[in-house]
C-alpha atoms as a PDB file:
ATOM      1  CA  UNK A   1      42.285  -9.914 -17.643  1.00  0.00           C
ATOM      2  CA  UNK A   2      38.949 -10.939 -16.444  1.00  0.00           C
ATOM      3  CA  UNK A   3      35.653  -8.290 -16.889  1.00  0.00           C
ATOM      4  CA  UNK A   4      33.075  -9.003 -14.929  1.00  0.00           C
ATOM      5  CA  UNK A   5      29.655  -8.385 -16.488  1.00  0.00           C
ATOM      6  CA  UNK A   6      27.558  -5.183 -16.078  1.00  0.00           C
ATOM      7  CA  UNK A   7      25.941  -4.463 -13.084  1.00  0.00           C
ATOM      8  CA  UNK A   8      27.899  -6.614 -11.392  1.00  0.00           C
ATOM      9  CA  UNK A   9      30.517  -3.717 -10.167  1.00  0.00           C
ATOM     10  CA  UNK A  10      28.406  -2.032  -8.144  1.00  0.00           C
ATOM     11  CA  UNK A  11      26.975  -5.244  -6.194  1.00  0.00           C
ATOM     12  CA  UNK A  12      27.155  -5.556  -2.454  1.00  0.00           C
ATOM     13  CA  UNK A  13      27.629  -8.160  -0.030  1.00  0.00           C
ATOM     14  CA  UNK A  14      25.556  -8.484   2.554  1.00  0.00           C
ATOM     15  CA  UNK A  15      28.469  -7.566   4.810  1.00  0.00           C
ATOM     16  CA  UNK A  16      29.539  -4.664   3.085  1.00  0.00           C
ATOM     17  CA  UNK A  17      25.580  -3.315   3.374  1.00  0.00           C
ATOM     18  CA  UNK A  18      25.757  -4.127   7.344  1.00  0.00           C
ATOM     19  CA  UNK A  19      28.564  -2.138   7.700  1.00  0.00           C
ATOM     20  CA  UNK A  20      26.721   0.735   6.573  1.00  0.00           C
ATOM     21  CA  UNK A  21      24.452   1.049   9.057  1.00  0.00           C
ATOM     22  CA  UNK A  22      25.248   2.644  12.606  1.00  0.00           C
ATOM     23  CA  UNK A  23      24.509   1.126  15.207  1.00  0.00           C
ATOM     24  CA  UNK A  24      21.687   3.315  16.477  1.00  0.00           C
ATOM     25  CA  UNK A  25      20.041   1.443  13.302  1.00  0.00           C
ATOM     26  CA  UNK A  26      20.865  -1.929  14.831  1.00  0.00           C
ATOM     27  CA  UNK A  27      19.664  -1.236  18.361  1.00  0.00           C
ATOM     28  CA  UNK A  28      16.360   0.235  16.649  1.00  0.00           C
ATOM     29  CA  UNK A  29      16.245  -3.087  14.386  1.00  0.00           C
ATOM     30  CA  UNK A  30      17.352  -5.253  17.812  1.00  0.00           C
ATOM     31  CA  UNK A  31      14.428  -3.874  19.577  1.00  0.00           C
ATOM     32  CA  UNK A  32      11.661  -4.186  16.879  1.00  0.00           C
ATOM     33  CA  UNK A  33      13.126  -8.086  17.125  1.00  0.00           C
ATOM     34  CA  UNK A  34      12.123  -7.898  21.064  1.00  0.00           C
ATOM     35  CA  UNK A  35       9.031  -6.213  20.111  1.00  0.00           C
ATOM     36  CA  UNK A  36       7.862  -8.937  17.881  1.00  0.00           C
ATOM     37  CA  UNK A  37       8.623 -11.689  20.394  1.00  0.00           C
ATOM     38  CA  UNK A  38       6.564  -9.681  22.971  1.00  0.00           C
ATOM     39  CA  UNK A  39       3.173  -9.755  23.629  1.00  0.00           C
ATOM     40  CA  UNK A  40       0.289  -6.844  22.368  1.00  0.00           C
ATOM     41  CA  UNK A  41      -3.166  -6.266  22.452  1.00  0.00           C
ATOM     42  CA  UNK A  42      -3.803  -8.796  19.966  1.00  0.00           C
ATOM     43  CA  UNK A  43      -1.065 -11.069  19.967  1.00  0.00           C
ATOM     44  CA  UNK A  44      -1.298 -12.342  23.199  1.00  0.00           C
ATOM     45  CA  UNK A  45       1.815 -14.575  23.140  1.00  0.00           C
ATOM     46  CA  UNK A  46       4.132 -12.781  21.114  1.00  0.00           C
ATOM     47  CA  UNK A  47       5.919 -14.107  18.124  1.00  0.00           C
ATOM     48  CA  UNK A  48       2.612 -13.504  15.939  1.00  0.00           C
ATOM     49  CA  UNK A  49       3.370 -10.128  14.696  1.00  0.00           C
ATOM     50  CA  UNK A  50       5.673  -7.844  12.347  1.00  0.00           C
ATOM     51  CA  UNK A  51       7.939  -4.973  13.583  1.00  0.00           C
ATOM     52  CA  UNK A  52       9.807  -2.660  11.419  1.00  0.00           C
ATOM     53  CA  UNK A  53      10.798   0.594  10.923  1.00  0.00           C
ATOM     54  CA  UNK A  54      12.887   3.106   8.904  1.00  0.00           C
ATOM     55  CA  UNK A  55      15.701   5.163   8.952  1.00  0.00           C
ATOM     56  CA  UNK A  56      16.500   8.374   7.559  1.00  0.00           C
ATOM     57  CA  UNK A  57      18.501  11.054   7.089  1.00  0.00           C
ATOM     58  CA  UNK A  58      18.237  14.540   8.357  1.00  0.00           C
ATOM     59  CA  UNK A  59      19.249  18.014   7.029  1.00  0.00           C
ATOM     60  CA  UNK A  60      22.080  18.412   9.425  1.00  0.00           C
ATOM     61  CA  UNK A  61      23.252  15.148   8.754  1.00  0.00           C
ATOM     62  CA  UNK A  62      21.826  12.958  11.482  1.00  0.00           C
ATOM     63  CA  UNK A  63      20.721   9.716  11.363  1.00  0.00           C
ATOM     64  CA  UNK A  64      17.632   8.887  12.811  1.00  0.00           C
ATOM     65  CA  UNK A  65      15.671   5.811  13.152  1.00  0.00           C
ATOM     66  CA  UNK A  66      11.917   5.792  12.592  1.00  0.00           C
ATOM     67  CA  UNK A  67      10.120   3.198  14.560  1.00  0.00           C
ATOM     68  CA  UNK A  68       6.347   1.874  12.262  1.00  0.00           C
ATOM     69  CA  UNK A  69       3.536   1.232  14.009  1.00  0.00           C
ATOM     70  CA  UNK A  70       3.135  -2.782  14.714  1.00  0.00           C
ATOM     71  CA  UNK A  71       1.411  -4.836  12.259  1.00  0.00           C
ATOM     72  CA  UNK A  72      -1.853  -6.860  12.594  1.00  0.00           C
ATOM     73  CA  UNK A  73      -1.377 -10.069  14.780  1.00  0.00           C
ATOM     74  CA  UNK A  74      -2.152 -13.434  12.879  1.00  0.00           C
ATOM     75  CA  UNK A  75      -1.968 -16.145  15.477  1.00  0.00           C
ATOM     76  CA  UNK A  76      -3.901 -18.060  13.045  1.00  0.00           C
ATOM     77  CA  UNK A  77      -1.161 -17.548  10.247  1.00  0.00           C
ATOM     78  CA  UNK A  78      -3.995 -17.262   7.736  1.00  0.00           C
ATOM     79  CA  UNK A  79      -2.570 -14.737   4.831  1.00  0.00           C
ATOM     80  CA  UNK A  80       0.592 -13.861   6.670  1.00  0.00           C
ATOM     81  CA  UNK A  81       1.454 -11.111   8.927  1.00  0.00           C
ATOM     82  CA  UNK A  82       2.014  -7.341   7.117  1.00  0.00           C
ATOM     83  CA  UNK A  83       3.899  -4.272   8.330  1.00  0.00           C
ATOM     84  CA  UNK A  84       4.132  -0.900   6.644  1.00  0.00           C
ATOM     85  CA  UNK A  85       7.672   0.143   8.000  1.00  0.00           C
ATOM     86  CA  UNK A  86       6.415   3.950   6.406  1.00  0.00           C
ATOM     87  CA  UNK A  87       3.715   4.058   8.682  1.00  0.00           C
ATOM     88  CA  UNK A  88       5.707   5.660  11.473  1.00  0.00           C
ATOM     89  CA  UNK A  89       4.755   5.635  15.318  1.00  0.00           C
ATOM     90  CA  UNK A  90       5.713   9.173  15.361  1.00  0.00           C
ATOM     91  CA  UNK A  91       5.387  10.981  11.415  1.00  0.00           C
ATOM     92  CA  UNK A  92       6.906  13.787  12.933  1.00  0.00           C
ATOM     93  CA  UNK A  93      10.485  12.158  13.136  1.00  0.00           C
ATOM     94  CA  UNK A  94      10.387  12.248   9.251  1.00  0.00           C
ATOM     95  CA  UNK A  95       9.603  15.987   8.771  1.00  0.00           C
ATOM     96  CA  UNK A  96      13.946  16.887   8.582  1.00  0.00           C
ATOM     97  CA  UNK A  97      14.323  14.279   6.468  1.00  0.00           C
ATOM     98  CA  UNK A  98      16.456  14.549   3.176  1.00  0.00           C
ATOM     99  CA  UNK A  99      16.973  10.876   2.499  1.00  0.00           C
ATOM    100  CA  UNK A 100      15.776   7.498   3.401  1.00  0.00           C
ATOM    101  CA  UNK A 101      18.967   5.518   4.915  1.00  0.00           C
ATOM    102  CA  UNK A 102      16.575   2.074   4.406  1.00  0.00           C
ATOM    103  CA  UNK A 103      13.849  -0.081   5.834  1.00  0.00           C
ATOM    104  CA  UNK A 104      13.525  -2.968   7.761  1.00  0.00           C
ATOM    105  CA  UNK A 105      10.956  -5.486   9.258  1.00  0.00           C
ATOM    106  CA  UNK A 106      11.023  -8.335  11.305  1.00  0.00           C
ATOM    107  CA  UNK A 107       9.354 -11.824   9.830  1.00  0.00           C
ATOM    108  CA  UNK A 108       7.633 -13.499  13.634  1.00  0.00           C
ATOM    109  CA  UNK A 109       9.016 -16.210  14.784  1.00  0.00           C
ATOM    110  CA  UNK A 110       5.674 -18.045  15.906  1.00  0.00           C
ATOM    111  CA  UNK A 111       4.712 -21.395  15.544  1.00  0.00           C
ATOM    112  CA  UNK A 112       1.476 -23.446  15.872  1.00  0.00           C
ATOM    113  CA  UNK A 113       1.662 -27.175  15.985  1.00  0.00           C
ATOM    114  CA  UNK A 114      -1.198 -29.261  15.341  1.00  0.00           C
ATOM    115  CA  UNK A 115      -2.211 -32.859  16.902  1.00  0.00           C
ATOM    116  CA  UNK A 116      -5.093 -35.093  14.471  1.00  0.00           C
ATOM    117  CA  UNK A 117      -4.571 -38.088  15.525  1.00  0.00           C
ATOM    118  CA  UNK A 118      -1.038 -39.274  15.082  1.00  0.00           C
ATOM    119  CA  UNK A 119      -0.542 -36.554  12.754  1.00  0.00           C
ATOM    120  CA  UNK A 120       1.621 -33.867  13.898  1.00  0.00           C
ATOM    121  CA  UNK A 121       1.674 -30.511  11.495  1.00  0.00           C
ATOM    122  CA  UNK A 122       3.770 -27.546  12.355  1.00  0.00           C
ATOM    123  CA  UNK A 123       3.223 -24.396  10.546  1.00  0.00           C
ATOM    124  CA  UNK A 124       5.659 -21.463  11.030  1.00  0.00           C
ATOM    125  CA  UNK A 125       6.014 -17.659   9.364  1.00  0.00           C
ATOM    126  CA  UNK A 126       8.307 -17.734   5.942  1.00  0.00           C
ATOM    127  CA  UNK A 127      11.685 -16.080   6.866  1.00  0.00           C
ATOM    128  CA  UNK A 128      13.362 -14.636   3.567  1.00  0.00           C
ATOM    129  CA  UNK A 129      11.714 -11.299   1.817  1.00  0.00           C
ATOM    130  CA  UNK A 130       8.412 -12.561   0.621  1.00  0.00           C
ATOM    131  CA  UNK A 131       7.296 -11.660  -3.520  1.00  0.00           C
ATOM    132  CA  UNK A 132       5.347  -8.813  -1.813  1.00  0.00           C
ATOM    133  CA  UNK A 133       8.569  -7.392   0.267  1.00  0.00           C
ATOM    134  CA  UNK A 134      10.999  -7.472  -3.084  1.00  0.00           C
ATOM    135  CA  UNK A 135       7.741  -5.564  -5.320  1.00  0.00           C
ATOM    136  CA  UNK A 136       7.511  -3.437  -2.626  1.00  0.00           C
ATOM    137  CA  UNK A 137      11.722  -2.469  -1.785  1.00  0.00           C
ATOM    138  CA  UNK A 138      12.215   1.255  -1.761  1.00  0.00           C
ATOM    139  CA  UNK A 139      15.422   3.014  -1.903  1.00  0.00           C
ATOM    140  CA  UNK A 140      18.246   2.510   0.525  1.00  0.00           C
ATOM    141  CA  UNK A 141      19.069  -0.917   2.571  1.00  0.00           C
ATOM    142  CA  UNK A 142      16.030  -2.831   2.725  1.00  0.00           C
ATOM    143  CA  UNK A 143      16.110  -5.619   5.502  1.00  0.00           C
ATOM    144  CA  UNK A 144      14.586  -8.405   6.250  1.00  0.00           C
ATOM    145  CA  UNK A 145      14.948 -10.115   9.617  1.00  0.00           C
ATOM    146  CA  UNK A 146      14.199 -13.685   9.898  1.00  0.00           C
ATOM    147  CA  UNK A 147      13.141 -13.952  13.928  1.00  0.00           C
ATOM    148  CA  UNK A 148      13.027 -17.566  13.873  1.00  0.00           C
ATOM    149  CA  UNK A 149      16.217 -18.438  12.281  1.00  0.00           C
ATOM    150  CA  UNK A 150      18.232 -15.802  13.858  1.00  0.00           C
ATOM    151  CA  UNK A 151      19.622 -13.934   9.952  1.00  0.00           C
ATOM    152  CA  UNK A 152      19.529 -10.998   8.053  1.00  0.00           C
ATOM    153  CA  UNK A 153      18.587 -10.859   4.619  1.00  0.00           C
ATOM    154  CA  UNK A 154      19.185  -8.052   2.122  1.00  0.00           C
ATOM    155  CA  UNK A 155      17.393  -7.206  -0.575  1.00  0.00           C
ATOM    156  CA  UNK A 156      15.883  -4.852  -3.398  1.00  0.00           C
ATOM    157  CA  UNK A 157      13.171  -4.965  -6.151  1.00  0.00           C
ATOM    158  CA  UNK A 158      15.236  -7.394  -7.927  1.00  0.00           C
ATOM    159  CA  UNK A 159      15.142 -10.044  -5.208  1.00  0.00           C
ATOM    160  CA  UNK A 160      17.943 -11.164  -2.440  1.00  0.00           C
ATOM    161  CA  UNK A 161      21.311  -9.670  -2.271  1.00  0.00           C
ATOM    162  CA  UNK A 162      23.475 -12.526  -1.632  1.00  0.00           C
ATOM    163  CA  UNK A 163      22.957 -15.001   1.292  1.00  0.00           C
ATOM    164  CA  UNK A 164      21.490 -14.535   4.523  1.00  0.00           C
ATOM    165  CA  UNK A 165      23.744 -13.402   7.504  1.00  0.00           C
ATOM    166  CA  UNK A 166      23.473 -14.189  10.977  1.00  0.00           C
ATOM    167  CA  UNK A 167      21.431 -12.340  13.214  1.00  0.00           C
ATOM    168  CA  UNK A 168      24.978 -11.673  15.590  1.00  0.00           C
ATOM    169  CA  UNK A 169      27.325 -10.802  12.956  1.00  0.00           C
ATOM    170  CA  UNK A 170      24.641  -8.226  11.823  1.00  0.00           C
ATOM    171  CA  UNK A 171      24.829  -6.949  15.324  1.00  0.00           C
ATOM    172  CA  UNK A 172      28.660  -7.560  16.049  1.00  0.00           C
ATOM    173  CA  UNK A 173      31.110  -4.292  17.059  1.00  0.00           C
ATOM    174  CA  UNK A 174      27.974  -2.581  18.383  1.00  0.00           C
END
């Protein structure tokens, strides 16, 4: 008989966490991936800004997403981009709220290439959770979704849960 080690047990896949969350979740996380690609005040391409959200979980049982309020643009890519998927649009959403269901944001998928000479640099946004993102995991799902490279990643204040999925199996039966 094998035993796996402690902790191990109670580890999920990235698939089993996706099929936790309903698909009103997914068509709030779906459009917080448009959003980002879109243009704003002050990111006047799109691409050069976090989206992100939460959901939660009502006293009759409903769950609700809660759209955040847009980070800063950073066409410039100096320091990153930040969200705080707490700060919602509307804080009234969370006032029946029992439980938070999880958290996501959306890493841009903006680029800037460079031309010195015949030197050619591309810079882009990181895609998995950044050190900040795993310090900062709360309880519940918390989700990361790479723009750029089209996947999902899981994770917690221990770091990634498994490896990336893609952005359509995330989204599949939905």
């Amino acid at each position: 008989m094998i035993h796996e080690p402690q902790g191990k047990q109670n580890q999920q896949t990235p698939q089993d966490l996706a099929a936790q969350i309903p698909c009103n979740i997914k068509a709030a996380i779906a459009a917080s991936i448009k959003a980002s690609h879109s243009p704003t005040a002050d990111d006047k391409k799109g691409g050069f800004h976090e989206e992100g959200g939460q959901w939660i979980i009502t006293a009759d049982g409903k769950i609700i997403s809660v759209p955040a309020k847009p980070g800063p643009a950073n066409p410039e890519m100096k320091g990153g981009v930040h969200i705080q998927p707490s700060d919602a649009v509307n804080p009234g959403l969370k006032d029946n709220m029992t439980e938070l269901g999880g958290t996501w944001h959306v890493h841009p998928s903006g680029e800037i290439t460079q031309e010195k000479g015949n030197v050619r640099t591309t810079r882009s946004f990181d895609q998995p959770p950044s050190e900040k993102d795993i310090k900062e995991a709360g309880s519940g799902i918390n989700i990361v979704v790479a723009a750029r490279e089209k996947k999902v990643y899981f994770y917690n204040g221990s770091g990634m849960l498994g490896e990336p999925m893609k952005l359509k199996d995330f989204l599949k039966g939905c």
